[in-house]
C-alpha atoms as a PDB file:
ATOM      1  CA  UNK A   1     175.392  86.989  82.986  1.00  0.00           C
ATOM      2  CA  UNK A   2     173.475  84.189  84.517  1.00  0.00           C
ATOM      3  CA  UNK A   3     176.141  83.287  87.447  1.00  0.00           C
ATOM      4  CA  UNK A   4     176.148  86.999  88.439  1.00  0.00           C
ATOM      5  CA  UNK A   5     172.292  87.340  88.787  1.00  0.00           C
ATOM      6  CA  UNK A   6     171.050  85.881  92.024  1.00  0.00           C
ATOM      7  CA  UNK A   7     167.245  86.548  90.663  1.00  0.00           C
ATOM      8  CA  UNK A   8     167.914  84.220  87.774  1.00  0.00           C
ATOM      9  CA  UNK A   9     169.935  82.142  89.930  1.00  0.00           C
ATOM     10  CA  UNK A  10     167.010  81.809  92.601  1.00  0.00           C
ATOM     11  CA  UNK A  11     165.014  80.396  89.715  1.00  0.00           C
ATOM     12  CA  UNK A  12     166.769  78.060  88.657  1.00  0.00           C
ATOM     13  CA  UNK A  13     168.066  76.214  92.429  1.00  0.00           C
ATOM     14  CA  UNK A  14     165.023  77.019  94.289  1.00  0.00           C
ATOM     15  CA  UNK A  15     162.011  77.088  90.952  1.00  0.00           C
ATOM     16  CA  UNK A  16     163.527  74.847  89.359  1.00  0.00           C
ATOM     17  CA  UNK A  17     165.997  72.380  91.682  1.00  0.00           C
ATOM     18  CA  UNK A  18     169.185  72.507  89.412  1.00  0.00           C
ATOM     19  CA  UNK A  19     172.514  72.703  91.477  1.00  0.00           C
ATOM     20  CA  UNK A  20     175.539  75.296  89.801  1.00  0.00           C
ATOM     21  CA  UNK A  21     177.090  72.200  88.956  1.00  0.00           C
ATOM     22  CA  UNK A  22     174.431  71.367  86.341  1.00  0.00           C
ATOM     23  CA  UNK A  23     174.000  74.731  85.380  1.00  0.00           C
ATOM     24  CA  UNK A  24     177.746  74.874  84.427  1.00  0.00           C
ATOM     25  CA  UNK A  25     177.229  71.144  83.130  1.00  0.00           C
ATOM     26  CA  UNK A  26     174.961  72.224  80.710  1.00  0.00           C
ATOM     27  CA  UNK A  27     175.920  76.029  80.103  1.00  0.00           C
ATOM     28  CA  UNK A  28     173.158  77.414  81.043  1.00  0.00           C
ATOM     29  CA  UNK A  29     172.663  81.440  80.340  1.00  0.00           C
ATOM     30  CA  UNK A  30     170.861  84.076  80.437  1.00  0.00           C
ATOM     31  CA  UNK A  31     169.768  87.001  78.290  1.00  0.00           C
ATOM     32  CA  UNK A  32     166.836  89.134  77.574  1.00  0.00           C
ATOM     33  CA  UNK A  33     164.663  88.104  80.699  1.00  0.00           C
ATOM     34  CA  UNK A  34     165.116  84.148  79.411  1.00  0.00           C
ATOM     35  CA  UNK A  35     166.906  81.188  80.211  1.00  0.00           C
ATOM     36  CA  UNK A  36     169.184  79.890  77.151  1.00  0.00           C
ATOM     37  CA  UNK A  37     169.962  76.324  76.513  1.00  0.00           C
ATOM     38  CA  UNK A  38     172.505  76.145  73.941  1.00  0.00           C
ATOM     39  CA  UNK A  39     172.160  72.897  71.876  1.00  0.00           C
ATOM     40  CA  UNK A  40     175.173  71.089  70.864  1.00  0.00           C
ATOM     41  CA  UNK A  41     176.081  67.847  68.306  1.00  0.00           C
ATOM     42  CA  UNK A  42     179.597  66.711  67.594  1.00  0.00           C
ATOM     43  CA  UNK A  43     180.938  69.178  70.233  1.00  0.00           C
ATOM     44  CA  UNK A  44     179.426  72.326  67.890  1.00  0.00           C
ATOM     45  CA  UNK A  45     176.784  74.422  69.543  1.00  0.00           C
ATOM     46  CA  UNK A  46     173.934  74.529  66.738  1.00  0.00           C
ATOM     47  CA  UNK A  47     170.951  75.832  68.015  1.00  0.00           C
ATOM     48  CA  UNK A  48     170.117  77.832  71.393  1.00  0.00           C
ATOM     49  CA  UNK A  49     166.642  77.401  73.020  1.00  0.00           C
ATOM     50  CA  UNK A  50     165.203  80.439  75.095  1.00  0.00           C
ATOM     51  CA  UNK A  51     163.033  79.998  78.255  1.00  0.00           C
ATOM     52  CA  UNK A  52     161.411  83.117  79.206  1.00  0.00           C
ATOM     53  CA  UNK A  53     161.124  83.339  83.181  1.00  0.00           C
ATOM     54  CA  UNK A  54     158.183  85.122  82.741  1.00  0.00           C
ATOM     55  CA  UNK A  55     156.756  84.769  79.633  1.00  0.00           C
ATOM     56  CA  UNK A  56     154.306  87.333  78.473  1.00  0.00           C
ATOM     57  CA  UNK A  57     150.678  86.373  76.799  1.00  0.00           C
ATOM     58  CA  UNK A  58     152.288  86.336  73.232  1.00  0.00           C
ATOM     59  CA  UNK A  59     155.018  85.082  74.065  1.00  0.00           C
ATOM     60  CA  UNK A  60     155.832  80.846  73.659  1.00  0.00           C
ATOM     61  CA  UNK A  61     156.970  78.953  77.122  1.00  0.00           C
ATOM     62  CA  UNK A  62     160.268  78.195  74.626  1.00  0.00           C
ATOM     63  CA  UNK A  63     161.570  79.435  71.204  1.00  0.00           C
ATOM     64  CA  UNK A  64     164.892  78.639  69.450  1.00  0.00           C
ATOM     65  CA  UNK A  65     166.899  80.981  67.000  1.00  0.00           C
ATOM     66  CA  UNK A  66     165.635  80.622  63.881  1.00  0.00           C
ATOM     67  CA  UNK A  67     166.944  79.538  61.080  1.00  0.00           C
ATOM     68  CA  UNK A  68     169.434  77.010  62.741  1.00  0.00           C
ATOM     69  CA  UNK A  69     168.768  73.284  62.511  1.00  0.00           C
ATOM     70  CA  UNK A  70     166.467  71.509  65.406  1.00  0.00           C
ATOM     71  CA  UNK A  71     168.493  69.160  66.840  1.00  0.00           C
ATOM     72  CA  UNK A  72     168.066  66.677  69.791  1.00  0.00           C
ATOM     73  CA  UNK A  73     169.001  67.986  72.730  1.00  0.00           C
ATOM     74  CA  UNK A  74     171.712  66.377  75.041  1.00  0.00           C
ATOM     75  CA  UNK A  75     172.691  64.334  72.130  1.00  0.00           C
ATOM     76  CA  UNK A  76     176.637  64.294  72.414  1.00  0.00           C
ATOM     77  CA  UNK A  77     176.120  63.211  76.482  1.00  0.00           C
ATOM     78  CA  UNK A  78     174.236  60.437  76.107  1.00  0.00           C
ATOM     79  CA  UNK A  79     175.685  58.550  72.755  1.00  0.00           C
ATOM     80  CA  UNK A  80     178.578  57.798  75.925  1.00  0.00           C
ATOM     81  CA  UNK A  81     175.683  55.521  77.004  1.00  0.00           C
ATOM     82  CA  UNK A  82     174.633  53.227  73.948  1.00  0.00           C
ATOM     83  CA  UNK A  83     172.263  50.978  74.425  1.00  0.00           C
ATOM     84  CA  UNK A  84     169.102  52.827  76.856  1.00  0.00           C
ATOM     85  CA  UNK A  85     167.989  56.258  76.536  1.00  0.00           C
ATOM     86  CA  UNK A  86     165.617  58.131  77.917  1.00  0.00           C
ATOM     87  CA  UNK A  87     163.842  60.750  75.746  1.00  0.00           C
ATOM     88  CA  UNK A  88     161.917  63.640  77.683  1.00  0.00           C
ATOM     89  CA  UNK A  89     159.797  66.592  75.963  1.00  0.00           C
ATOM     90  CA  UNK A  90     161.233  69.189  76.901  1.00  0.00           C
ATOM     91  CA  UNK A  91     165.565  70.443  78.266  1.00  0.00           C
ATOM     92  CA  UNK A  92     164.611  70.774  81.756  1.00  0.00           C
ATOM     93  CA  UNK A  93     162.929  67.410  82.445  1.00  0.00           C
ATOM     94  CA  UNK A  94     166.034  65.933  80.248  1.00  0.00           C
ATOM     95  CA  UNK A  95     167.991  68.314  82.864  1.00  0.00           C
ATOM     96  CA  UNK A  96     166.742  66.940  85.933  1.00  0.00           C
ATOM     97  CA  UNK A  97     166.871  63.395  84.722  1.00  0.00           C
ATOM     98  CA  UNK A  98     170.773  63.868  84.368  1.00  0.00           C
ATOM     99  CA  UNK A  99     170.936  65.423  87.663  1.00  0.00           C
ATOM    100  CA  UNK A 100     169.111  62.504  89.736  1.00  0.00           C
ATOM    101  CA  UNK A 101     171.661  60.270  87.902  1.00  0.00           C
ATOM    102  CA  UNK A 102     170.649  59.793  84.587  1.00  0.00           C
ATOM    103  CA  UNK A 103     173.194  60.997  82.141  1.00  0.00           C
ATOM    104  CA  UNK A 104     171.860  58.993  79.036  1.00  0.00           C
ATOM    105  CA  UNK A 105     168.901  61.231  78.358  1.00  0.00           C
ATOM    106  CA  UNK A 106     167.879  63.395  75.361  1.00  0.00           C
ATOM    107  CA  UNK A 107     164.658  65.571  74.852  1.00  0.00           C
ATOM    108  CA  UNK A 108     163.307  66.529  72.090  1.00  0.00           C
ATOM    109  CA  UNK A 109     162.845  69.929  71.010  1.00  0.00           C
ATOM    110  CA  UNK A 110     159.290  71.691  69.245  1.00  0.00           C
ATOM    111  CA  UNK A 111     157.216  70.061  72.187  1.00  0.00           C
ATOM    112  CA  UNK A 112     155.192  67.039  73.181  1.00  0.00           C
ATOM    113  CA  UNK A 113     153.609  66.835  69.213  1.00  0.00           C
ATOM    114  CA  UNK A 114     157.213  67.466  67.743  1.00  0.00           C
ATOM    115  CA  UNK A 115     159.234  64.357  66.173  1.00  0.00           C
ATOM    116  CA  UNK A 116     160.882  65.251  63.365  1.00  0.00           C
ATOM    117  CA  UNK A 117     162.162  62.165  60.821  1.00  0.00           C
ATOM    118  CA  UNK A 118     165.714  63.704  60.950  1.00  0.00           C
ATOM    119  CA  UNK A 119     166.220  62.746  64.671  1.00  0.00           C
ATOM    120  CA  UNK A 120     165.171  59.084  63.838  1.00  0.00           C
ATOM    121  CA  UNK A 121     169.245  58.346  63.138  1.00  0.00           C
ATOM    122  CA  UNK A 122     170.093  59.856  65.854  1.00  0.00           C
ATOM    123  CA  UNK A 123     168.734  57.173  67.894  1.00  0.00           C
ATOM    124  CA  UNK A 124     169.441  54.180  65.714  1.00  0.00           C
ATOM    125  CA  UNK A 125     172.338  53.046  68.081  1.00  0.00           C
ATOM    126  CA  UNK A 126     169.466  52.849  71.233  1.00  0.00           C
ATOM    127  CA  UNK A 127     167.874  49.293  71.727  1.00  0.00           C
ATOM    128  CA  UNK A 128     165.634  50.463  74.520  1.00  0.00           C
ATOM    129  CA  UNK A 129     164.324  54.226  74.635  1.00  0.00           C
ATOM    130  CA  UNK A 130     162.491  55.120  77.728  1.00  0.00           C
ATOM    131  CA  UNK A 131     160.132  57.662  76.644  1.00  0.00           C
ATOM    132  CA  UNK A 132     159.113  59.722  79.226  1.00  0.00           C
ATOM    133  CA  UNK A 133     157.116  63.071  77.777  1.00  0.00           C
ATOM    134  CA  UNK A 134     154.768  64.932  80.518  1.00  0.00           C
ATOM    135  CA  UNK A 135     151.870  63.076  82.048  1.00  0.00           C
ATOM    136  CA  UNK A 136     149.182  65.700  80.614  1.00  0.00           C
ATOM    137  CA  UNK A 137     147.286  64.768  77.422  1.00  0.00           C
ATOM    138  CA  UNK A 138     150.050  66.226  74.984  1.00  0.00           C
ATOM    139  CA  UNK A 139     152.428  64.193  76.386  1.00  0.00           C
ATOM    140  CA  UNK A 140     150.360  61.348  76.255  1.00  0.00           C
ATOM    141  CA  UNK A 141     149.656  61.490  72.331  1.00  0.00           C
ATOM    142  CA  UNK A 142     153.309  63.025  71.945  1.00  0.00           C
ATOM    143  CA  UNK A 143     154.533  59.576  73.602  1.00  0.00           C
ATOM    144  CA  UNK A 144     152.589  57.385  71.428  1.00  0.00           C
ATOM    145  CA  UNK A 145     153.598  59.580  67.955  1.00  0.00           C
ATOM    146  CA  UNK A 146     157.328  59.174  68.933  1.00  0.00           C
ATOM    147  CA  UNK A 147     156.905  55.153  69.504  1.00  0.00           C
ATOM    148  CA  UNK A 148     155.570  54.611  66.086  1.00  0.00           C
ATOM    149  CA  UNK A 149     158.238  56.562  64.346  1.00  0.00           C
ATOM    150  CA  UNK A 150     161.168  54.910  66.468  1.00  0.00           C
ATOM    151  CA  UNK A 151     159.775  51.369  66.511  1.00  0.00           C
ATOM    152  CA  UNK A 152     157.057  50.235  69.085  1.00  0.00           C
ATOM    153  CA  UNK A 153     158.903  46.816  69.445  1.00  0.00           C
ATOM    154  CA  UNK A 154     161.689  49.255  71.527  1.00  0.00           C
ATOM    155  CA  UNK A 155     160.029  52.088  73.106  1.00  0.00           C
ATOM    156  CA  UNK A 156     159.083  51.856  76.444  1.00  0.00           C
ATOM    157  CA  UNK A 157     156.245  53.803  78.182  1.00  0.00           C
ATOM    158  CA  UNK A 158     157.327  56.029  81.549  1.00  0.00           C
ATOM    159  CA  UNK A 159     154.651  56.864  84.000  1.00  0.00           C
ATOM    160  CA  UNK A 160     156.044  59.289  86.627  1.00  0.00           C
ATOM    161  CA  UNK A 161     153.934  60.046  89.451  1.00  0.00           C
ATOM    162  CA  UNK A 162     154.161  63.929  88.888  1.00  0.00           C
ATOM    163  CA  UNK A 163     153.671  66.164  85.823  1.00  0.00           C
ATOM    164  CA  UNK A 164     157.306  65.369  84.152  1.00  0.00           C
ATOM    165  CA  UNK A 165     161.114  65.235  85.648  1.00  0.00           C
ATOM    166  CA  UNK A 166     161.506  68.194  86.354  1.00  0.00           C
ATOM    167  CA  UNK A 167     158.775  67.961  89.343  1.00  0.00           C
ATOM    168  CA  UNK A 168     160.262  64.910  90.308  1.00  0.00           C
ATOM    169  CA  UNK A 169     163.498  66.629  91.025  1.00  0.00           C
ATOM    170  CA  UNK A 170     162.013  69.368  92.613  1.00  0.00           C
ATOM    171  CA  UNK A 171     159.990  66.959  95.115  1.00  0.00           C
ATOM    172  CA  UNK A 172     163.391  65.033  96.026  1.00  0.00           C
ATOM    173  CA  UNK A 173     163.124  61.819  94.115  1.00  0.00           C
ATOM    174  CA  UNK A 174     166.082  59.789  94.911  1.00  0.00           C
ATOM    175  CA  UNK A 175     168.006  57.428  91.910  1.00  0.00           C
ATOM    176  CA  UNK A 176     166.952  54.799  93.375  1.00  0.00           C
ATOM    177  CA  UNK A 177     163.734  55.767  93.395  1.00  0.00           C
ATOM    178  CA  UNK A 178     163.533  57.023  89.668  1.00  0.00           C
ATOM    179  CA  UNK A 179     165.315  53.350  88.888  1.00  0.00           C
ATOM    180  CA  UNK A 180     162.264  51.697  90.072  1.00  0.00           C
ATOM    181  CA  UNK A 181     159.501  54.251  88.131  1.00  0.00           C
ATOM    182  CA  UNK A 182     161.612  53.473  85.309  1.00  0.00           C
ATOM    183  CA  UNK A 183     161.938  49.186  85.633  1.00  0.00           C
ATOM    184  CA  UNK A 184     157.902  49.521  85.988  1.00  0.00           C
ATOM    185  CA  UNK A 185     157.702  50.943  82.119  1.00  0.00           C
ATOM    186  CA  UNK A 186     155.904  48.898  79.787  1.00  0.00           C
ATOM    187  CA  UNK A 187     157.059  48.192  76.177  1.00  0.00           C
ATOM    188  CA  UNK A 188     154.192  49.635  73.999  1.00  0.00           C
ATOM    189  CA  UNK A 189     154.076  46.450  71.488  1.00  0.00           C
ATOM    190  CA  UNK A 190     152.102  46.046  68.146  1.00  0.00           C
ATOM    191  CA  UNK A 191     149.034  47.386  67.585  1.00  0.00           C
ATOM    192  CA  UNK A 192     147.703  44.762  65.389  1.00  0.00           C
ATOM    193  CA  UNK A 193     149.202  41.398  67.197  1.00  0.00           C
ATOM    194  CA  UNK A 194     147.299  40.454  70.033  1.00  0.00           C
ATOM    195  CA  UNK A 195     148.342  37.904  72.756  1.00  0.00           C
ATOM    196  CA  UNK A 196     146.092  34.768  73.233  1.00  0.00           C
END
């Protein structure tokens, strides 16, 4: 439905910057005036996240079906890339990270406060995860939650100089140019050892 519907189409190359190849990439839908993100882990599609264009007052910015497991999302893509990750709060920013050349991202899903001690194996084969939630106060305190349950000693702290990714995209930040906001991120370290 979503590739014959220039309306939802419109919002997501022009709203939100994705190109049709990373809408097929990442089989992006639509149905019941929302965007759906289906989830996948060892090729299986486990969970589907809805983004409502226009969400109503009582209605949340995302929701997932319920009763199906929360998984990380992008999970399959980047275990291709052992080694660095970077972990976003939310699909799109992990979206437009992958489409400014960054394939070996993940984001997790329940929102900035959301780390659930399931997803903790997921990301025992990672040495360095870049964690790089929205630069609003959630994010901040989601960031700092998500480094003491992974490991401080191998987190690393992402400042972007807009909200999250997804801006970034939209605004025309180059690889090269989301290389260097990402070689300026600063391990968070131990709370309780001090340097001299």
């Amino acid at each position: 439905d979503l590739l014959e519907n220039s309306w939802v189409l419109s919002y997501l190359t022009e709203e939100r910057g994705f190109t049709l190849e990373t809408i097929r990439k990442f089989k992006l839908g639509f149905k019941d005036g929302a965007i759906t993100i289906p989830h996948f882990k060892d090729g299986l599609c486990l969970n589907i996240t809805y983004r409502p264009i226009k969400p109503t007052v009582d209605q949340p910015k995302y929701f997932r079906e319920a009763g199906y497991p929360s998984i990380l999302f992008n999970l399959d893509n980047a275990r291709k890339f052992q080694g660095t990750v970077i972990l976003t709060e939310g699909q799109f920013d992990a979206i437009g990270y992958d489409q400014m050349g960054f394939p070996n991202v993940i984001a997790v899903t329940g929102g900035a406060d959301t780390f659930l001690d399931e997803w903790i194996d997921n990301l025992e084969g990672f040495d360095q995860i870049y964690l790089s939630y929205d630069m609003d106060e959630p994010g901040r305190k989601g960031v700092e939650k998500a480094a003491v349950k992974l490991g401080r000693y191998r987190c690393l702290n992402v400042l972007l100089p807009l909200k999250d990714a997804n801006d970034c995209l939209r605004a025309g930040f180059t690889n090269v140019e989301i290389t260097e906001i990402l070689s300026k991120a600063k391990l968070f370290g131990s709370k309780i050892i001090k340097g001299a």
